[in-house]
PDB file of N, CA and C in Angstrom:
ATOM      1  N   UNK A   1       0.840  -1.180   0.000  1.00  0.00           N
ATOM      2  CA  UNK A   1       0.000   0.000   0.000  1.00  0.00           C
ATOM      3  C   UNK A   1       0.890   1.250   0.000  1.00  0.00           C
ATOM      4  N   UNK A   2       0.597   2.155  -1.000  1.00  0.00           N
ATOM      5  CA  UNK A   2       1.196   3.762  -0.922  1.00  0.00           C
ATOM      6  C   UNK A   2       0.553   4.734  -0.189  1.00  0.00           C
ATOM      7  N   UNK A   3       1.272   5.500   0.410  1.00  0.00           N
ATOM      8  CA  UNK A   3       1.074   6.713   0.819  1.00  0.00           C
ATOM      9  C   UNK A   3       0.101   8.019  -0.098  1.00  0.00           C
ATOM     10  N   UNK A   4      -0.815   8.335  -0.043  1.00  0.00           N
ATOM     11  CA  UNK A   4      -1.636   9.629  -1.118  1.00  0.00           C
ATOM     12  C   UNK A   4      -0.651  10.323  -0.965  1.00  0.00           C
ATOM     13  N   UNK A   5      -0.293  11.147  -2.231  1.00  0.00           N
ATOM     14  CA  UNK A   5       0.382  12.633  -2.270  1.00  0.00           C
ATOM     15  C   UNK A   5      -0.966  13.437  -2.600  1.00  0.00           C
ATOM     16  N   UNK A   6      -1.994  13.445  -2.076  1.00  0.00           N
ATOM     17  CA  UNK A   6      -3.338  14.443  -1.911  1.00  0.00           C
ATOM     18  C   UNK A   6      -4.070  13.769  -1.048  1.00  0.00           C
ATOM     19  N   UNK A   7      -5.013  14.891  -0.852  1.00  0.00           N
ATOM     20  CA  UNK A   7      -6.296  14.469  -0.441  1.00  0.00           C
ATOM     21  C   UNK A   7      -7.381  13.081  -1.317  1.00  0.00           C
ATOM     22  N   UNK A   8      -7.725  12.242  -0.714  1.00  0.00           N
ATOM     23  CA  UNK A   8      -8.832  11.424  -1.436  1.00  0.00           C
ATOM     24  C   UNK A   8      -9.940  12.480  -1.957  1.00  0.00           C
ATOM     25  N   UNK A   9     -10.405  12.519  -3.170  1.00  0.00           N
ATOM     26  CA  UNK A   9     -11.478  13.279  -3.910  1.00  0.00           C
ATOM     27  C   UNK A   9     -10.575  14.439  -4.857  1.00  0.00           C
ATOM     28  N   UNK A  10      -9.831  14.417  -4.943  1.00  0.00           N
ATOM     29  CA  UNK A  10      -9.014  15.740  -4.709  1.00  0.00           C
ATOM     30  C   UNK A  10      -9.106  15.805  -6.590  1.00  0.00           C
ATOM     31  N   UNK A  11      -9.241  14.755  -7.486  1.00  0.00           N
ATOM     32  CA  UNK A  11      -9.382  14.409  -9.121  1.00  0.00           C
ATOM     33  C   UNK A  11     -10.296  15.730  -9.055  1.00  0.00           C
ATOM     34  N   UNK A  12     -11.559  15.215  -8.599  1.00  0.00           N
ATOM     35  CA  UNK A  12     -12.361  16.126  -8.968  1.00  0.00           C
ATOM     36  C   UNK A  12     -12.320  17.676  -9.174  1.00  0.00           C
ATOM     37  N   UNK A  13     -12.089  18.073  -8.238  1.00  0.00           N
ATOM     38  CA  UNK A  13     -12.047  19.492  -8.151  1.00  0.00           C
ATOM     39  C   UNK A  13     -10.880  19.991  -8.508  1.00  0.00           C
ATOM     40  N   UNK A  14      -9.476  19.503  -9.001  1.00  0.00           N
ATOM     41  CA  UNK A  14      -8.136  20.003  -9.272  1.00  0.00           C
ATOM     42  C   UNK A  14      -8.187  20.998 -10.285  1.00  0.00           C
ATOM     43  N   UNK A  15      -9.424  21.087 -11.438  1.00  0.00           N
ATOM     44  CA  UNK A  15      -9.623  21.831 -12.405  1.00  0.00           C
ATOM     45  C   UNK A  15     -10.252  22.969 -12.467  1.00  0.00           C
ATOM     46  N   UNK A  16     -10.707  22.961 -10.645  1.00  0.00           N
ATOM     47  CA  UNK A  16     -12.029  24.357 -10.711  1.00  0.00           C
ATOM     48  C   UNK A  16     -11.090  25.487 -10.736  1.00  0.00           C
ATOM     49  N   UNK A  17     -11.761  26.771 -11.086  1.00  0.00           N
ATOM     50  CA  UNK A  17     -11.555  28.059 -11.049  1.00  0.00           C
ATOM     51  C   UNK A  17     -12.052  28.905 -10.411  1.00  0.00           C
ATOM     52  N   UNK A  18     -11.840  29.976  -9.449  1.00  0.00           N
ATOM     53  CA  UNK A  18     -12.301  30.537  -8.726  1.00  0.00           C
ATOM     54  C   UNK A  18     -12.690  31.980  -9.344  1.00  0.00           C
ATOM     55  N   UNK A  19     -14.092  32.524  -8.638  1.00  0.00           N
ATOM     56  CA  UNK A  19     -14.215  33.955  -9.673  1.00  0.00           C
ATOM     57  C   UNK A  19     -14.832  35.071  -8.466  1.00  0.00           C
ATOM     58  N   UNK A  20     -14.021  36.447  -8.485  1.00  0.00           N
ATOM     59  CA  UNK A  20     -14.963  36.918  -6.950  1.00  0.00           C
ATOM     60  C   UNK A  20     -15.538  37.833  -8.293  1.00  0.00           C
ATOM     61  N   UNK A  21     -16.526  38.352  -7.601  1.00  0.00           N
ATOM     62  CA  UNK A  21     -17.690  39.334  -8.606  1.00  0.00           C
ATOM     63  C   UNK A  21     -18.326  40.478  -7.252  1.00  0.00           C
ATOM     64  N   UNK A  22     -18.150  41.760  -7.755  1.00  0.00           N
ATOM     65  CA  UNK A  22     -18.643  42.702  -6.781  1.00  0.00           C
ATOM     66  C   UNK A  22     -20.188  42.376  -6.782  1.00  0.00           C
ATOM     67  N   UNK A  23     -20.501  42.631  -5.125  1.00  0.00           N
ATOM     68  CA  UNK A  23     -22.336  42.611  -4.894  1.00  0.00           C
ATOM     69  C   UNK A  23     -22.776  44.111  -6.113  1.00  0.00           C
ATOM     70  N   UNK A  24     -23.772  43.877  -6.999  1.00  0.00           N
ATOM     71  CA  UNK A  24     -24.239  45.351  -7.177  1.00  0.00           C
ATOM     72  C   UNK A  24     -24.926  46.702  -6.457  1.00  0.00           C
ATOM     73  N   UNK A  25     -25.265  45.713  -5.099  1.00  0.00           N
ATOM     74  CA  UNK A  25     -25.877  46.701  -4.199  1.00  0.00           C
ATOM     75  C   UNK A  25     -24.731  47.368  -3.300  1.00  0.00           C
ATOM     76  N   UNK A  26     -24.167  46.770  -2.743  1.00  0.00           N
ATOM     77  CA  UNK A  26     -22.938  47.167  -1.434  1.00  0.00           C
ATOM     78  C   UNK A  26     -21.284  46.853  -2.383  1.00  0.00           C
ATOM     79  N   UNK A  27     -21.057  46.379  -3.362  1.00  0.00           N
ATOM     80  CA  UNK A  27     -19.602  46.543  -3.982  1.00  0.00           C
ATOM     81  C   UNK A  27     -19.086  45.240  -2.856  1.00  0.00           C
ATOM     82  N   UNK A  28     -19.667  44.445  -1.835  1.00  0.00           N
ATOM     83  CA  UNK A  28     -18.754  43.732  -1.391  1.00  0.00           C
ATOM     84  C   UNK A  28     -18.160  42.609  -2.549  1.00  0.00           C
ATOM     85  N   UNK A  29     -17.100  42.160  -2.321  1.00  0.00           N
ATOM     86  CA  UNK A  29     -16.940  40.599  -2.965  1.00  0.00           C
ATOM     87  C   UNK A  29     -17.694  39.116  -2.513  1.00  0.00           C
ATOM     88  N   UNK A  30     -17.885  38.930  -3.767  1.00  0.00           N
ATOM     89  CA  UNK A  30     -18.237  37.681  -3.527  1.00  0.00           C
ATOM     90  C   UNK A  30     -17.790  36.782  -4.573  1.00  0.00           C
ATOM     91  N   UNK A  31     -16.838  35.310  -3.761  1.00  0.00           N
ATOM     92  CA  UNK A  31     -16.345  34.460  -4.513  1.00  0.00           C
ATOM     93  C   UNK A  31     -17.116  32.878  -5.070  1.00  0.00           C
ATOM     94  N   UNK A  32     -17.105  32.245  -6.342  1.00  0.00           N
ATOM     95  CA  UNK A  32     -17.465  31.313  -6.153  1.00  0.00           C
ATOM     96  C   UNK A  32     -16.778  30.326  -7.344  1.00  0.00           C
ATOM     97  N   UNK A  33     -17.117  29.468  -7.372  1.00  0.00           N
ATOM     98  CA  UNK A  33     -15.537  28.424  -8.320  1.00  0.00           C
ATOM     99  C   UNK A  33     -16.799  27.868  -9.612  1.00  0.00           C
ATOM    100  N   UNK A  34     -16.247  27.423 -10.201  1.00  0.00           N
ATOM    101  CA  UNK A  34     -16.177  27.386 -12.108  1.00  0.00           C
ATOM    102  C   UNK A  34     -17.766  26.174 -11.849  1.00  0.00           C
ATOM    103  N   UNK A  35     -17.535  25.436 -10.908  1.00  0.00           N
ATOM    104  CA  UNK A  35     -18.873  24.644 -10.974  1.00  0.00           C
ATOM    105  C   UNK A  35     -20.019  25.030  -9.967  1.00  0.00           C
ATOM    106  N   UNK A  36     -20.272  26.108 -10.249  1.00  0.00           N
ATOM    107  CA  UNK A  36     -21.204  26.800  -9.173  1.00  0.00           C
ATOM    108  C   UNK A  36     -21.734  28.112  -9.895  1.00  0.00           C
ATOM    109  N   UNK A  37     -21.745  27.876 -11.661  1.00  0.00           N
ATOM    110  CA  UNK A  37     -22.069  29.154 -12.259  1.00  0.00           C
ATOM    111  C   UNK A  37     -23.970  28.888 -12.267  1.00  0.00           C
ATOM    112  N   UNK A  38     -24.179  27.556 -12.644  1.00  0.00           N
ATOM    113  CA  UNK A  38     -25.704  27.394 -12.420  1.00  0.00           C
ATOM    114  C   UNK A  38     -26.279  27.850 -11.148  1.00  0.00           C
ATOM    115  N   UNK A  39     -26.033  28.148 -10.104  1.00  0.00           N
ATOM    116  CA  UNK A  39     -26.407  28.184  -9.239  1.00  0.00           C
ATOM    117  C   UNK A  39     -27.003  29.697  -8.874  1.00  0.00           C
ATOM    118  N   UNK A  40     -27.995  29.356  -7.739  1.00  0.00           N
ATOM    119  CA  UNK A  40     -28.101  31.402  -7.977  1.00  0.00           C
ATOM    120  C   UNK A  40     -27.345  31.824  -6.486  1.00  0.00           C
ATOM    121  N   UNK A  41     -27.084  33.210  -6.456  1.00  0.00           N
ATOM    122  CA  UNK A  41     -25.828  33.509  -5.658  1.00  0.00           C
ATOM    123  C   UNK A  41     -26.329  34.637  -4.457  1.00  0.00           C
ATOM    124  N   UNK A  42     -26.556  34.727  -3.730  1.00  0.00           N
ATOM    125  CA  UNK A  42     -26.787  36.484  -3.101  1.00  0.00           C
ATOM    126  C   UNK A  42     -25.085  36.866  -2.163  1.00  0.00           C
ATOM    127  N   UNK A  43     -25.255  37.962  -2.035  1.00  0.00           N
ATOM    128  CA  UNK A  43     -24.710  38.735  -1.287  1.00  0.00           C
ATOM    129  C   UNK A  43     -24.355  37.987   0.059  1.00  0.00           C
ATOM    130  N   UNK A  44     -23.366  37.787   0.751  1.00  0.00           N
ATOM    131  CA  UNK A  44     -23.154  37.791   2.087  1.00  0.00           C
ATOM    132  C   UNK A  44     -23.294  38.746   3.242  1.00  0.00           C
ATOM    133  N   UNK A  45     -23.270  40.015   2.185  1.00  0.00           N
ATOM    134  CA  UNK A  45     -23.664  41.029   3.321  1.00  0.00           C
ATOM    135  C   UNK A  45     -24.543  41.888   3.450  1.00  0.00           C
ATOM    136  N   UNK A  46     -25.362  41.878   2.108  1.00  0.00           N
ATOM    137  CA  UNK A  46     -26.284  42.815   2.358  1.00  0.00           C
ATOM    138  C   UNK A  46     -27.940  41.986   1.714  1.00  0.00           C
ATOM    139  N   UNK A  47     -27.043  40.327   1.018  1.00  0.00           N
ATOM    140  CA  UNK A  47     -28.724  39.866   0.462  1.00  0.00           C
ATOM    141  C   UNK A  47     -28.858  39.814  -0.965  1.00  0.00           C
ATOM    142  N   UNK A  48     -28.221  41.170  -1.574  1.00  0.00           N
ATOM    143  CA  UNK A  48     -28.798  41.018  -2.785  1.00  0.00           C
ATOM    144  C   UNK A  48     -28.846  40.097  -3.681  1.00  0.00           C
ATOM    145  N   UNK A  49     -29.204  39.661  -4.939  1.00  0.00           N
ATOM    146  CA  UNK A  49     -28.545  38.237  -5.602  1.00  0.00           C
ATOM    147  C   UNK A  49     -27.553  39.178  -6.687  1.00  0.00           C
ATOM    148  N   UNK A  50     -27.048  38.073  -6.930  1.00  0.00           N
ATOM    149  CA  UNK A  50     -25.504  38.436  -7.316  1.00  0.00           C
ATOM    150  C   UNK A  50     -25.681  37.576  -9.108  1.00  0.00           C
ATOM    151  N   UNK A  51     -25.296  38.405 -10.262  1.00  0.00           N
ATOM    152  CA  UNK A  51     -25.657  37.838 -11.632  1.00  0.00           C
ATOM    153  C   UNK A  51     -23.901  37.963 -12.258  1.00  0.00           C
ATOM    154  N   UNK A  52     -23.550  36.334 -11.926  1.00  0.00           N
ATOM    155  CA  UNK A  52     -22.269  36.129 -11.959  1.00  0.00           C
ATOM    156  C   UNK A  52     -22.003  36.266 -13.927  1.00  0.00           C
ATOM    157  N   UNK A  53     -22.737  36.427 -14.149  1.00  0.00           N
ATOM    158  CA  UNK A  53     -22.749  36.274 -15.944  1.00  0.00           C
ATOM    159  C   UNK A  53     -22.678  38.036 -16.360  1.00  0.00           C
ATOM    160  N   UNK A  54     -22.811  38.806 -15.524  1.00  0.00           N
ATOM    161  CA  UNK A  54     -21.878  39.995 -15.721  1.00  0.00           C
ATOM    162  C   UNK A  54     -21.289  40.603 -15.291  1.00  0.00           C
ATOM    163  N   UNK A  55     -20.352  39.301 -14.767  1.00  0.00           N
ATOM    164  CA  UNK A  55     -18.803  39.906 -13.728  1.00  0.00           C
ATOM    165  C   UNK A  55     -17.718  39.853 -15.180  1.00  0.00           C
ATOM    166  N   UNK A  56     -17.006  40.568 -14.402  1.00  0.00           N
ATOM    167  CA  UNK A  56     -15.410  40.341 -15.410  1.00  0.00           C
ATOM    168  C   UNK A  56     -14.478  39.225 -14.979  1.00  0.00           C
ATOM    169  N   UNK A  57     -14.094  38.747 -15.724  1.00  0.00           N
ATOM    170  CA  UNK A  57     -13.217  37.923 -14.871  1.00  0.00           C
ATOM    171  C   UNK A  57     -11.569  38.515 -15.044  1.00  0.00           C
ATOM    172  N   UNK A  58     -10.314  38.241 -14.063  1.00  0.00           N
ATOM    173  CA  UNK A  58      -9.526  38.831 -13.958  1.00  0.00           C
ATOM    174  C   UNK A  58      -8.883  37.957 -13.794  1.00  0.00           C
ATOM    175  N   UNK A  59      -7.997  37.907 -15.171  1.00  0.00           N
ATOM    176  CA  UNK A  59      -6.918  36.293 -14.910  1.00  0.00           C
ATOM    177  C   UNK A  59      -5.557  36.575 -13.568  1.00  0.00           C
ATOM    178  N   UNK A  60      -5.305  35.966 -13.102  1.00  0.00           N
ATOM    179  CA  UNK A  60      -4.261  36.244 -12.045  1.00  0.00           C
ATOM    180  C   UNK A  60      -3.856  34.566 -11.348  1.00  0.00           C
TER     181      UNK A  60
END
């Protein structure tokens, strides 16, 4: 038996991408990764929902 050089599950997710997108109501950030674009999103701080399909994205 070998030792993992990762976490078990770890295939899966090695490919996601992370994207923060300003709230439109309060400018806070909010982050969320490449398999979570279906999803709907609000604000952490003030609620609003968040329309990740007109963020910019910022390669880095």
């Amino acid at each position: 038996m070998t030792t993992p050089k990762h976490c078990p599950g770890f295939e899966q997710f090695k490919n996601l991408k992370s994207f923060t997108c300003n709230c439109p109501e309060c400018n806070a950030p909010k982050e969320i990764f490449s398999d979570e674009f279906e999803k709907n999103h609000n604000c952490d701080k003030c609620g609003a929902e968040i329309d990740f399909t007109t963020c910019t994205y910022d390669a880095g």
